[in-house]
N, C-alpha and C. Protein backbone atom coordinates (compact mmCIF):
# COMPACT_ATOMS: atom_id res chain seq x y z
N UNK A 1 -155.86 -36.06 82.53
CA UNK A 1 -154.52 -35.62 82.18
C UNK A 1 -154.23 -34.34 82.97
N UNK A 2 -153.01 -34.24 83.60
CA UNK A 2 -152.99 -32.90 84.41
C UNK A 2 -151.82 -31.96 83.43
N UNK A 3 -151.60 -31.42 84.33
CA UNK A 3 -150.81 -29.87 83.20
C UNK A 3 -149.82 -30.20 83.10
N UNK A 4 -149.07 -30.92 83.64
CA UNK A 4 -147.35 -31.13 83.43
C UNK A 4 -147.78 -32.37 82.43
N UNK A 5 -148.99 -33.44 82.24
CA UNK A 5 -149.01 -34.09 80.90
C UNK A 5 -149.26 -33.53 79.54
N UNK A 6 -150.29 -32.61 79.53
CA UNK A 6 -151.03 -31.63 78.74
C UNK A 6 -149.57 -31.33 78.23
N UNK A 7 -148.74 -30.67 79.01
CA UNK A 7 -147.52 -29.57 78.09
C UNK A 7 -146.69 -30.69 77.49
N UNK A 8 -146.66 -31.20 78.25
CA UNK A 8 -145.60 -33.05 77.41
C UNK A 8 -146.34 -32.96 75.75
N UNK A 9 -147.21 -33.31 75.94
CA UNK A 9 -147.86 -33.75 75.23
C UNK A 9 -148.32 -32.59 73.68
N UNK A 10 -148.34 -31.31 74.12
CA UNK A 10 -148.47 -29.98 73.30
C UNK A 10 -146.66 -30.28 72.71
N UNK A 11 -145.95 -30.43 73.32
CA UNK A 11 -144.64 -30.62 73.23
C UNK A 11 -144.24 -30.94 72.34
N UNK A 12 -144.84 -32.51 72.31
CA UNK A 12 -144.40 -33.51 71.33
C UNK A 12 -145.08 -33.50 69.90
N UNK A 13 -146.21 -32.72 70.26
CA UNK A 13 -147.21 -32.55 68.83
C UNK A 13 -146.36 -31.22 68.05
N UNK A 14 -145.68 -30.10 68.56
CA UNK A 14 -144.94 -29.55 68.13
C UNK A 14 -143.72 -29.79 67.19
N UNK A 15 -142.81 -30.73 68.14
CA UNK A 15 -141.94 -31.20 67.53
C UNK A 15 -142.02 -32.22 66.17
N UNK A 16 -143.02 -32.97 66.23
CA UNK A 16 -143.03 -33.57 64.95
C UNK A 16 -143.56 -32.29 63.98
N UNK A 17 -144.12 -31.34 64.11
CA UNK A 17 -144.49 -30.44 62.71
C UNK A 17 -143.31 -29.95 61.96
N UNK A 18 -143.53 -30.34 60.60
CA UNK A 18 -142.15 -29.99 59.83
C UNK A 18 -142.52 -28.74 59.24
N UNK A 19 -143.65 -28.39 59.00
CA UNK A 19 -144.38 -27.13 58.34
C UNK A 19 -143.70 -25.94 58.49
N UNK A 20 -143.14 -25.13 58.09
CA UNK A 20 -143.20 -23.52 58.63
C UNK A 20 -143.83 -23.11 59.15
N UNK A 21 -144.92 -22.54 57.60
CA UNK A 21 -145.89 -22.27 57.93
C UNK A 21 -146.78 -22.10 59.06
N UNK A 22 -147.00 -24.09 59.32
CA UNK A 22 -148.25 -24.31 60.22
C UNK A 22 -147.20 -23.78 61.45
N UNK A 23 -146.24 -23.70 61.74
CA UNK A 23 -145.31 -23.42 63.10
C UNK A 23 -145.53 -22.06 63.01
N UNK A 24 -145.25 -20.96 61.92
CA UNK A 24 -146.00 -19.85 62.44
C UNK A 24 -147.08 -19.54 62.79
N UNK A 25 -147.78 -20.29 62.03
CA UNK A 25 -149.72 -20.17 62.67
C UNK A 25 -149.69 -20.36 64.18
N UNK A 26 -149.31 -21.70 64.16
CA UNK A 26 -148.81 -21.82 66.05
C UNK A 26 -148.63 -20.62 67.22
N UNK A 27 -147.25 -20.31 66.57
CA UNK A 27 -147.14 -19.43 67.34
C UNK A 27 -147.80 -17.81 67.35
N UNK A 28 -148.09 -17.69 66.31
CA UNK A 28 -149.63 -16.93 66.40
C UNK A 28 -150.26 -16.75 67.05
N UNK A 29 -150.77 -18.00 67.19
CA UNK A 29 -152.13 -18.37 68.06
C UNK A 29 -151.43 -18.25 69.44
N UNK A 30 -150.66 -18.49 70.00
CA UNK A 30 -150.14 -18.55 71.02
C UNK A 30 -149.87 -17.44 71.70
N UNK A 31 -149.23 -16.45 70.54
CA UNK A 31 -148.93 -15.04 70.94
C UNK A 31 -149.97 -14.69 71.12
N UNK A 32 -151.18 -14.75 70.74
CA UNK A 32 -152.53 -14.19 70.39
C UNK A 32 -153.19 -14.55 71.55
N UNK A 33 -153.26 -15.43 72.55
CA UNK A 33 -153.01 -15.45 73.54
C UNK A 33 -152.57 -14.97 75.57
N UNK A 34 -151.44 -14.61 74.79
CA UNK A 34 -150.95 -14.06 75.89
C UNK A 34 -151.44 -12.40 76.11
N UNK A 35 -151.27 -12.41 77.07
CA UNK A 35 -151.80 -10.78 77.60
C UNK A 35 -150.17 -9.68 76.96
N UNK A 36 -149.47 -9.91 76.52
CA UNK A 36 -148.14 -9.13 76.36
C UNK A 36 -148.50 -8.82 74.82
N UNK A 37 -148.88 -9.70 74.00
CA UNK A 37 -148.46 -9.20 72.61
C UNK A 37 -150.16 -8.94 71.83
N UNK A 38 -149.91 -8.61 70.92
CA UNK A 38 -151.15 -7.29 70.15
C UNK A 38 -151.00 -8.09 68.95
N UNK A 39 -152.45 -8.68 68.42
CA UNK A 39 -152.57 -9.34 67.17
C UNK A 39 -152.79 -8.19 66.13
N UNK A 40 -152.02 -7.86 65.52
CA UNK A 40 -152.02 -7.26 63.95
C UNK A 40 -152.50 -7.90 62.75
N UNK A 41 -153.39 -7.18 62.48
CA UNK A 41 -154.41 -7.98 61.46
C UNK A 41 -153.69 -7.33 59.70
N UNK A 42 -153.01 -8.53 59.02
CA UNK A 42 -152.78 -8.34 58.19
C UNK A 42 -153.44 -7.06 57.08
N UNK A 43 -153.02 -7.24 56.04
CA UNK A 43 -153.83 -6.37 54.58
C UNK A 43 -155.04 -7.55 53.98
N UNK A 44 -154.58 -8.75 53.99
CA UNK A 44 -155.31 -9.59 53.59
C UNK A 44 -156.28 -9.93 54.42
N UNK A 45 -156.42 -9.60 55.40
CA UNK A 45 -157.33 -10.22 56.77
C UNK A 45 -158.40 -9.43 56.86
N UNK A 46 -157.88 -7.92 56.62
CA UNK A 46 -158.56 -6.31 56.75
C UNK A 46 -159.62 -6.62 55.36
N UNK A 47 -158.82 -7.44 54.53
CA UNK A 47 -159.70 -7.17 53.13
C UNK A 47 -160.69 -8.24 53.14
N UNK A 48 -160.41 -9.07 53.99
CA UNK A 48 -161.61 -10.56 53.52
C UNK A 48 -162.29 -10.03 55.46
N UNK A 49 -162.08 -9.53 56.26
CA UNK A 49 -163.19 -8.79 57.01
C UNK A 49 -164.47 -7.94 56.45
N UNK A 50 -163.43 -7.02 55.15
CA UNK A 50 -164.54 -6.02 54.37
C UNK A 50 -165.46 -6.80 53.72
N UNK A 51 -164.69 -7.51 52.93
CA UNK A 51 -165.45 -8.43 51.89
C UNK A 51 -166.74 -9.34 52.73
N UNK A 52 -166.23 -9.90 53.57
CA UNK A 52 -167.33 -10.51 54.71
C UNK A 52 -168.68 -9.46 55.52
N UNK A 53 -167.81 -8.40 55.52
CA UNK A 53 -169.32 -6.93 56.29
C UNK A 53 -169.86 -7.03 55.02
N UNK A 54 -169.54 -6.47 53.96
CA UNK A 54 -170.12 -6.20 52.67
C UNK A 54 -171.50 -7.13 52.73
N UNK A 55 -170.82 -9.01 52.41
CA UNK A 55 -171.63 -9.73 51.74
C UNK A 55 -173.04 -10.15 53.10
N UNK A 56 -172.39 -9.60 54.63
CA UNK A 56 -173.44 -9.65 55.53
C UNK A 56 -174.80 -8.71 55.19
N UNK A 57 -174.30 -7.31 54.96
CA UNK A 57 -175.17 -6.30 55.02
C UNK A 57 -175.67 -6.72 53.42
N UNK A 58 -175.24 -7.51 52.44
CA UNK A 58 -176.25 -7.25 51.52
C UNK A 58 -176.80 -8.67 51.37
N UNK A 59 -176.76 -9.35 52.62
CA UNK A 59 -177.53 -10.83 52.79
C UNK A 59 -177.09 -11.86 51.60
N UNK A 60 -176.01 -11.96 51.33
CA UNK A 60 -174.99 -12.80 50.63
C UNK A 60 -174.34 -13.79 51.91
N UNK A 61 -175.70 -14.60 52.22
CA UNK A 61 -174.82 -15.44 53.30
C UNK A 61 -175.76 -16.69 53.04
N UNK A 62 -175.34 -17.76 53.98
CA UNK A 62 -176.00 -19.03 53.64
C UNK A 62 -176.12 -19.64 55.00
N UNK A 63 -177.19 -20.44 55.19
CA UNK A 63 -177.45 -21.17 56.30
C UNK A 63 -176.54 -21.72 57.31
N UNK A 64 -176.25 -21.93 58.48
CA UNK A 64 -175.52 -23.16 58.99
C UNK A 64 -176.17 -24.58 58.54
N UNK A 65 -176.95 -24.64 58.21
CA UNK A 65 -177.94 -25.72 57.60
C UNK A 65 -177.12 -26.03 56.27
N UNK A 66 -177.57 -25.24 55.21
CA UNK A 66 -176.78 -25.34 53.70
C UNK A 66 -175.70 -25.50 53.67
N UNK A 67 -174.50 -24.89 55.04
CA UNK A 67 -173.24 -24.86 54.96
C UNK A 67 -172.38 -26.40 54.95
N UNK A 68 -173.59 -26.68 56.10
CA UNK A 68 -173.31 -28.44 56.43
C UNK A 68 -173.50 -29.58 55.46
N UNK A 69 -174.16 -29.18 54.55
CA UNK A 69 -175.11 -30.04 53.82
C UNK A 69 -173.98 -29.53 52.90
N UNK A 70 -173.44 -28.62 52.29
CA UNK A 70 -172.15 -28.57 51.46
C UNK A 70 -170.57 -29.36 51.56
N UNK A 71 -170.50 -29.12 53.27
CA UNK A 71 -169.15 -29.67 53.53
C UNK A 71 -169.41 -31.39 53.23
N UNK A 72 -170.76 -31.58 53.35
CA UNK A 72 -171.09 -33.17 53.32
C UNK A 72 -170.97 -33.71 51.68
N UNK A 73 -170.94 -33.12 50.95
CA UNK A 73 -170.89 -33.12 49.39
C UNK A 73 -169.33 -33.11 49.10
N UNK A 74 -168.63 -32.18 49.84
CA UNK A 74 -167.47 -31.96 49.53
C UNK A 74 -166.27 -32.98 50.25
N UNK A 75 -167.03 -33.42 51.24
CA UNK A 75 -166.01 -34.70 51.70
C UNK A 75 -166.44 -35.68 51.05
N UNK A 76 -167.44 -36.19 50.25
CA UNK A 76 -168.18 -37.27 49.94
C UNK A 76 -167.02 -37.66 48.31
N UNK A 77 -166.16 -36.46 47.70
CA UNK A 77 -165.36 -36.59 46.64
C UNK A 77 -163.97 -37.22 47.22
């Protein structure tokens, strides 16, 4: 697929999203991206970063092993 299909094709996966939401995430990611614009990390983002250093440094973490073996339980419902 070359780049003038690729963008067709990013195009059309756009246009069917009815979401808000997921259309702001989009363009998020997009902005997030480009060399012009500066990702600003929410209050909520800042707080589940802390919450995440916290539970690193006090070894409150779980395998990539266990993690997998969970998501496999959790699709299995």
């Amino acid at each position: 697929m070359n780049t003038a299909e690729l963008k067709l094709d990013l195009i059309n996966h756009i246009t069917s999203i009815t979401d808000k939401t997921k259309l702001k995430e989009l363009l998020q990611q997009l902005k997030f991206q480009s060399d012009e614009s500066i990702y600003i990390t929410s209050e909520d983002e800042k707080q589940a970063i802390f919450k995440a250093k916290y539970q690193i440094e006090n070894g409150e973490v779980l395998s990539n092993e266990i993690v997998r073996e969970e998501i496999k339980e959790w699709l299995k419902k």
